[in-house]
C-alpha atoms as a PDB file:
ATOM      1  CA  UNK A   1       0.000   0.000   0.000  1.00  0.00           C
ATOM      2  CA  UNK A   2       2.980   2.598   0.934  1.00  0.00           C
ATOM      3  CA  UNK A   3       4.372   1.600  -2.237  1.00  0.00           C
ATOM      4  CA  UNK A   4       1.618   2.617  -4.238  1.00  0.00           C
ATOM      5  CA  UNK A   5       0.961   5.331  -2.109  1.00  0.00           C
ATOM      6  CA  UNK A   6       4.617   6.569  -2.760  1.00  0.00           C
ATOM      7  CA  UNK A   7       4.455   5.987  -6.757  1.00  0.00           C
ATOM      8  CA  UNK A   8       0.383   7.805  -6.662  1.00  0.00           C
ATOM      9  CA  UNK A   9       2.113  10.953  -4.989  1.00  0.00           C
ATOM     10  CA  UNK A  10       5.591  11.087  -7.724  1.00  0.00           C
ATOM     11  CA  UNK A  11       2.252  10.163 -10.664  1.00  0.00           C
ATOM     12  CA  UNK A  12       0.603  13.346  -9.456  1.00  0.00           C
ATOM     13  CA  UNK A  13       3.867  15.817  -8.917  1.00  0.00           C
ATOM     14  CA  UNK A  14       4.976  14.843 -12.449  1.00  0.00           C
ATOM     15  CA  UNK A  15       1.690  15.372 -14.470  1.00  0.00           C
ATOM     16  CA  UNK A  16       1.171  18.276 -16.202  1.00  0.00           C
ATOM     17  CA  UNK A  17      -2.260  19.178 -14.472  1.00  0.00           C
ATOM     18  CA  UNK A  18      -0.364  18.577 -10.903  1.00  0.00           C
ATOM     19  CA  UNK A  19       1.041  20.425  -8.482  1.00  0.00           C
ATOM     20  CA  UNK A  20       3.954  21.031 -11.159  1.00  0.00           C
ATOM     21  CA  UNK A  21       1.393  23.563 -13.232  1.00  0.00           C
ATOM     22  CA  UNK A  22       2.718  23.322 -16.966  1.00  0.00           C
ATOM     23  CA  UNK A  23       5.663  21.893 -16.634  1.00  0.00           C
ATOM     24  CA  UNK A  24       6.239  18.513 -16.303  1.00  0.00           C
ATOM     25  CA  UNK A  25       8.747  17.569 -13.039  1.00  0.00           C
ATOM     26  CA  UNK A  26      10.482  13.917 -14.148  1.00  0.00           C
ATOM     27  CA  UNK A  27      12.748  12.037 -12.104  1.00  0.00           C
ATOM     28  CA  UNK A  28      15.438  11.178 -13.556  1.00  0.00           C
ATOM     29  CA  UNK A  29      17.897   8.148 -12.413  1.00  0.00           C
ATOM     30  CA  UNK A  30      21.520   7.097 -12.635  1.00  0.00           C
ATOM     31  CA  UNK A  31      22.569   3.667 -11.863  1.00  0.00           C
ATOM     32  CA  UNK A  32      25.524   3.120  -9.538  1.00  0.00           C
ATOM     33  CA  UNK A  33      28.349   0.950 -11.642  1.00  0.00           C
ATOM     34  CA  UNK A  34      28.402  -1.560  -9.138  1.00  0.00           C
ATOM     35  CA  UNK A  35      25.222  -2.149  -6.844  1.00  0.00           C
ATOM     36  CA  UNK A  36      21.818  -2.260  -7.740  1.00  0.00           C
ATOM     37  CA  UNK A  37      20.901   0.989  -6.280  1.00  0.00           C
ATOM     38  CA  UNK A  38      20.199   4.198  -8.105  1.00  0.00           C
ATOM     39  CA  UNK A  39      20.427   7.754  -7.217  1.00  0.00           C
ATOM     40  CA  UNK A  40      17.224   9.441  -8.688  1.00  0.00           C
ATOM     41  CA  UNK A  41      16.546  13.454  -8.880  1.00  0.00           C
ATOM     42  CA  UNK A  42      13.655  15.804  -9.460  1.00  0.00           C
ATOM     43  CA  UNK A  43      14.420  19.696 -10.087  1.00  0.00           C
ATOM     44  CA  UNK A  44      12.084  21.961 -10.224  1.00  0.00           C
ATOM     45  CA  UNK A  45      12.209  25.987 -10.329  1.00  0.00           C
ATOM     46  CA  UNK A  46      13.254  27.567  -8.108  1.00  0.00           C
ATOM     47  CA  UNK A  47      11.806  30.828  -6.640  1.00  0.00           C
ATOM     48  CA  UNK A  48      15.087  32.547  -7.347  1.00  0.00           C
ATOM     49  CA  UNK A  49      14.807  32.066 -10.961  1.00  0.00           C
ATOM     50  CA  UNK A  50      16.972  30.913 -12.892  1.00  0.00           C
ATOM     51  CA  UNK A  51      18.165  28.770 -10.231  1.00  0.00           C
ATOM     52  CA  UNK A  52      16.773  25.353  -9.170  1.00  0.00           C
ATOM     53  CA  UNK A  53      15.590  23.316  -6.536  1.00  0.00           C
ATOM     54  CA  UNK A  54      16.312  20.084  -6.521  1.00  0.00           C
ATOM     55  CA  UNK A  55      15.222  16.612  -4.572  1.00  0.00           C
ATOM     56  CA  UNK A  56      17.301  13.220  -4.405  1.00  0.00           C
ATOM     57  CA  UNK A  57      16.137  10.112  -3.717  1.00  0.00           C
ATOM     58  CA  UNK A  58      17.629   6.906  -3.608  1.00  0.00           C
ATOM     59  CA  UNK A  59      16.300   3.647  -4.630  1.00  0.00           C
ATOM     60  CA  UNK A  60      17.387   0.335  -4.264  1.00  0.00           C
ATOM     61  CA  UNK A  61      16.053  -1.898  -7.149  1.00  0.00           C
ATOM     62  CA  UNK A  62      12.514  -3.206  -7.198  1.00  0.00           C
ATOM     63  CA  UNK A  63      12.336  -1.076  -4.004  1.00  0.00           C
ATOM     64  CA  UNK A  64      10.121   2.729  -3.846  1.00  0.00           C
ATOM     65  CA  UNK A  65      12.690   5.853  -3.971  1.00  0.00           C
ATOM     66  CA  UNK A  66      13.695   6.753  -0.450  1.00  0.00           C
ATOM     67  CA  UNK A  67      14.138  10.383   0.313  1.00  0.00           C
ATOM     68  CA  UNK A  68      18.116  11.691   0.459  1.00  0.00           C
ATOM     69  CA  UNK A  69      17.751  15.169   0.457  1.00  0.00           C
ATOM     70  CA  UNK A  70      16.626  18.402  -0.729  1.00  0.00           C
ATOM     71  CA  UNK A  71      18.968  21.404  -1.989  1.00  0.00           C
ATOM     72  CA  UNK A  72      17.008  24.908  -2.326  1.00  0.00           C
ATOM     73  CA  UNK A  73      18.634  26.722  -5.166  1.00  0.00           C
ATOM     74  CA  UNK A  74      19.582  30.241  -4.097  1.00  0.00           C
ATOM     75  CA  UNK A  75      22.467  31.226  -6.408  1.00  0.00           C
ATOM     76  CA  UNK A  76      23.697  28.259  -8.086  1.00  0.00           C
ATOM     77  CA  UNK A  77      22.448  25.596 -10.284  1.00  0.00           C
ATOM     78  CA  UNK A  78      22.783  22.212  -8.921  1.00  0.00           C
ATOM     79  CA  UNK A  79      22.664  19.246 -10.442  1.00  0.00           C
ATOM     80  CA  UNK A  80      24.144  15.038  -9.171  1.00  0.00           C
ATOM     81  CA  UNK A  81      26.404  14.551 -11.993  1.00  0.00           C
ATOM     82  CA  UNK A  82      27.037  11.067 -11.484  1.00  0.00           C
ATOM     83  CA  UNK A  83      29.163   8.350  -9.761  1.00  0.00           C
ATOM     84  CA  UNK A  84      32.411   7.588 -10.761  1.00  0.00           C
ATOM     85  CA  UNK A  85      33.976   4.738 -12.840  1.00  0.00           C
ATOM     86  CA  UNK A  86      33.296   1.869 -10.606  1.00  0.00           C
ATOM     87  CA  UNK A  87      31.257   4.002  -8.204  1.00  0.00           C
ATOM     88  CA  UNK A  88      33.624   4.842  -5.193  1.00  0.00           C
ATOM     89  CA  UNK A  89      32.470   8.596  -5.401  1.00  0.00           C
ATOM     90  CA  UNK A  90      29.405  10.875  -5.857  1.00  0.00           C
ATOM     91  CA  UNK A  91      29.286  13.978  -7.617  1.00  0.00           C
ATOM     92  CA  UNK A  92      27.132  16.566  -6.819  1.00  0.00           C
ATOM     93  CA  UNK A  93      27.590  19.892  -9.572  1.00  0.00           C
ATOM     94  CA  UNK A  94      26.916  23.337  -9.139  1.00  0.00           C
ATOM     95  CA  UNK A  95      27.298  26.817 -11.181  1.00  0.00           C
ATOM     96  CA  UNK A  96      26.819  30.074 -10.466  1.00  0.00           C
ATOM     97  CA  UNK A  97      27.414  32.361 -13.403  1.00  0.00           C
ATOM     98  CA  UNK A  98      27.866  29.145 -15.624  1.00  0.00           C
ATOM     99  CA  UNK A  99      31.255  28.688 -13.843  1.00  0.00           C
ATOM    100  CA  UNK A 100      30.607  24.549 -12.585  1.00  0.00           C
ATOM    101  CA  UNK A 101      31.750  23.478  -9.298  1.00  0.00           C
ATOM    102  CA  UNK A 102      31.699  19.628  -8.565  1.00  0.00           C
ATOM    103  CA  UNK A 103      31.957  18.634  -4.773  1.00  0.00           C
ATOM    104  CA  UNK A 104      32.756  14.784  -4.334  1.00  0.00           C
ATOM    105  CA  UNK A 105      31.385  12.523  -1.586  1.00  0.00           C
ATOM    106  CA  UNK A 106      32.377   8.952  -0.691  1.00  0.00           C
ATOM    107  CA  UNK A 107      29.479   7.104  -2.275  1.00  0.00           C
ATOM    108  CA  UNK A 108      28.797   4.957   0.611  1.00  0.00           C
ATOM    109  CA  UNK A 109      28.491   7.949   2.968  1.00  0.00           C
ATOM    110  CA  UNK A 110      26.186   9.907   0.471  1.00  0.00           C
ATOM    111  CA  UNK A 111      23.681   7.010   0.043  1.00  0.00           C
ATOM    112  CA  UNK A 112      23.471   6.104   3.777  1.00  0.00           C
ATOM    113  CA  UNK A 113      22.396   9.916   5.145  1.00  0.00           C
ATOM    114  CA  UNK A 114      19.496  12.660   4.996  1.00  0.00           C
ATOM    115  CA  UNK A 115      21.639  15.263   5.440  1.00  0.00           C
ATOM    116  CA  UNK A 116      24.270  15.586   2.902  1.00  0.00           C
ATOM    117  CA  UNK A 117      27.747  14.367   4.451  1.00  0.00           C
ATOM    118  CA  UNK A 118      31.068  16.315   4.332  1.00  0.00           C
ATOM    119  CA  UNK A 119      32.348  16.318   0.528  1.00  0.00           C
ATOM    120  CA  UNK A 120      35.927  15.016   0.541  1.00  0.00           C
ATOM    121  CA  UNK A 121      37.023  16.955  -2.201  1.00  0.00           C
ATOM    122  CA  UNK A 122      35.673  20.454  -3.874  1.00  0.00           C
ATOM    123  CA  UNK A 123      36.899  20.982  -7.769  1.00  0.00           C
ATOM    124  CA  UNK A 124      36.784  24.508  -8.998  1.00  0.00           C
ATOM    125  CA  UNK A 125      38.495  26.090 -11.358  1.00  0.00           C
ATOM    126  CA  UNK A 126      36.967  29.024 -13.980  1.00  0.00           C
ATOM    127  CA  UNK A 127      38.671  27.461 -17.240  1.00  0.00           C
ATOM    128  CA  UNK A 128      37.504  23.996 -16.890  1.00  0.00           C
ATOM    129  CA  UNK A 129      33.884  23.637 -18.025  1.00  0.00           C
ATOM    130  CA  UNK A 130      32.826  19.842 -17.512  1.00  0.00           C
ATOM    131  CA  UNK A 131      34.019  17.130 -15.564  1.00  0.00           C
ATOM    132  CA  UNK A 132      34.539  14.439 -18.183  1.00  0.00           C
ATOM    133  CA  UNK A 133      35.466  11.749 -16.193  1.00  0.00           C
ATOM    134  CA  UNK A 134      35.900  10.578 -12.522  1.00  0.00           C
ATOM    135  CA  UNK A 135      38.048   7.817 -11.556  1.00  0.00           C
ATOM    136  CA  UNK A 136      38.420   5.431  -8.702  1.00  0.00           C
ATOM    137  CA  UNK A 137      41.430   6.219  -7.964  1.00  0.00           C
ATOM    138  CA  UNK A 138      40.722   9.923  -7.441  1.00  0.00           C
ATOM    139  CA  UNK A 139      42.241  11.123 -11.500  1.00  0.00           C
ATOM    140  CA  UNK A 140      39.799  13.990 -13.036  1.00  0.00           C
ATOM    141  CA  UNK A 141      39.352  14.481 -16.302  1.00  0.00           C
ATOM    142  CA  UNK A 142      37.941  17.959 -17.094  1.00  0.00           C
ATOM    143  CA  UNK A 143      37.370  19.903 -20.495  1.00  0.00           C
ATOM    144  CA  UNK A 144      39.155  23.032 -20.164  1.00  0.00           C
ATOM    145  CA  UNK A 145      37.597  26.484 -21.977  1.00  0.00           C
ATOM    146  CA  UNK A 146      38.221  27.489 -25.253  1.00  0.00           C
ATOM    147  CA  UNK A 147      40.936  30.240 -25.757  1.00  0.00           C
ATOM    148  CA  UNK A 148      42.784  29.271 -22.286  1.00  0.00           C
ATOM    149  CA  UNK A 149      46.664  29.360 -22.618  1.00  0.00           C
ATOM    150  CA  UNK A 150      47.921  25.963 -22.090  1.00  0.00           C
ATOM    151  CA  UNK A 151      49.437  24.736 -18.894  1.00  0.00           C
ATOM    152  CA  UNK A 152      51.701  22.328 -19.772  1.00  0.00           C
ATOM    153  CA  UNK A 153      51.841  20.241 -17.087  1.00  0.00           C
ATOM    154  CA  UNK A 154      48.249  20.167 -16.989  1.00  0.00           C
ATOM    155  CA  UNK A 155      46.834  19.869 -20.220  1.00  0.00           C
ATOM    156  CA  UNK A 156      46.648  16.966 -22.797  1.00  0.00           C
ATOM    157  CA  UNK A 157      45.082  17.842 -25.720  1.00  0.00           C
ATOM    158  CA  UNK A 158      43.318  15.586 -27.802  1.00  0.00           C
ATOM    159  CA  UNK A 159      44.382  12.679 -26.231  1.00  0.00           C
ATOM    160  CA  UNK A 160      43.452   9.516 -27.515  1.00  0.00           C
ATOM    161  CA  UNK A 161      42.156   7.813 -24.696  1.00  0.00           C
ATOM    162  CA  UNK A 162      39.891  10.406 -23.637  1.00  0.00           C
ATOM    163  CA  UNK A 163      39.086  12.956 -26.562  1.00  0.00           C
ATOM    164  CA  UNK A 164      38.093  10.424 -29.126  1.00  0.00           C
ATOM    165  CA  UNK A 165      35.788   8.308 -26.615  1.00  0.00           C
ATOM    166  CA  UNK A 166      34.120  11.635 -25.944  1.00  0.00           C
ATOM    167  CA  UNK A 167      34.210  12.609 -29.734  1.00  0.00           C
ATOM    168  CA  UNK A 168      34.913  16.416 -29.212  1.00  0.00           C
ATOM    169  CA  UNK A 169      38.289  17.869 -30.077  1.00  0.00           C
ATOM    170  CA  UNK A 170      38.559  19.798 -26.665  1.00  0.00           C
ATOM    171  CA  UNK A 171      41.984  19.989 -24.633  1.00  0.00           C
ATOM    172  CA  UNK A 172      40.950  17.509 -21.374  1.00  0.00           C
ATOM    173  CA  UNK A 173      42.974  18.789 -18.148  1.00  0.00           C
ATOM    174  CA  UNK A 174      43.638  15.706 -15.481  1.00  0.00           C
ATOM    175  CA  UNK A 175      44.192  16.531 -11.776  1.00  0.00           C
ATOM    176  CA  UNK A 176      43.542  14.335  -8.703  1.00  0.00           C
ATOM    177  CA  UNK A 177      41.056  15.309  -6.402  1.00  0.00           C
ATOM    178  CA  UNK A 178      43.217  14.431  -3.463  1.00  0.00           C
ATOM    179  CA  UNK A 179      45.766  16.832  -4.213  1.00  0.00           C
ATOM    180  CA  UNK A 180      45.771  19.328  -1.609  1.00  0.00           C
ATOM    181  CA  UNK A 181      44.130  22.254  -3.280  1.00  0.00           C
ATOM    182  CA  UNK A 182      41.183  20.431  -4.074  1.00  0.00           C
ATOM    183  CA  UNK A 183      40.403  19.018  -0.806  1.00  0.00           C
ATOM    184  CA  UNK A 184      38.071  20.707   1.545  1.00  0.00           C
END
């Protein structure tokens, strides 16, 4: 009964003659690599426009979403990005101005609270524009802006490992998110 209950309540906040008004809330899901559980957000607007609010759940499979968390948007976008490789890490994104932000949490820590736990590492930087890739071992791959000068120990452009899987002929930047300037 609580599961339909559950499922009746996400029906009616994600029709378009629901709560939501016009515009239809979905909630979207990412699989972790590794387990059978699934980290599954809603956004909506916020009431700082252009910003959003946004709602994670997590769900464990053939199981109802569970509630993680809710982030009101004030200045920033926010956004989970993802898990890494094998799943080690979560990524939660953020940008104000269009400038991203990604703070990282140990997965298992980020799946087992209400309240979001400590991040264990905070990558900013104004040039790079995505996080590409996250590795288990802690390696970063960003795309760094357009027009940047090169740091050369820093930057590997177009290499072949990275650039062609993600078919764009962007420089990638790698850094590990335990080196000390990332860490929080």
């Amino acid at each position: 009964m609580l599961k339909r209950c559950c499922f009746f309540i996400i029906a009616l906040l994600t029709c378009n003659d629901g709560f939501a008004g016009s515009d239809p809330l979905t909630l979207k899901c990412q699989n972790h690599p590794q387990k059978k559980t699934e980290i599954c957000v809603m956004s909506t607007h916020s009431e700082h426009f252009p910003v959003n609010d946004l709602v994670l759940y997590k769900r464990d499979k053939d199981r109802f979403p569970v509630f993680l968390e809710v982030i009101k948007g004030d200045v920033a976008v926010s956004w989970f990005w993802g898990f890494s490789q094998h799943g080690k890490y979560s990524v939660m994104g953020f940008a104000e101005e269009g400038h991203p932000y990604f703070l990282v949490y140990e997965t298992s820590a980020f799946l087992q609270s209400e309240q979001r736990p400590k991040a264990i590492a905070v990558l900013s930087d104004y040039y790079l524009t995505d996080l590409l890739i996250l590795e288990d071992d802690g390696t970063a791959h960003f795309a760094k802006a357009d027009g940047v000068n090169d740091d050369e120990d820093l930057t590997d452009c177009f290499d072949a490992d990275i650039d062609s899987y993600l078919h764009n002929d962007n420089c990638t930047v790698r850094m590990n998110i335990f080196d000390k300037s990332h860490t929080q």
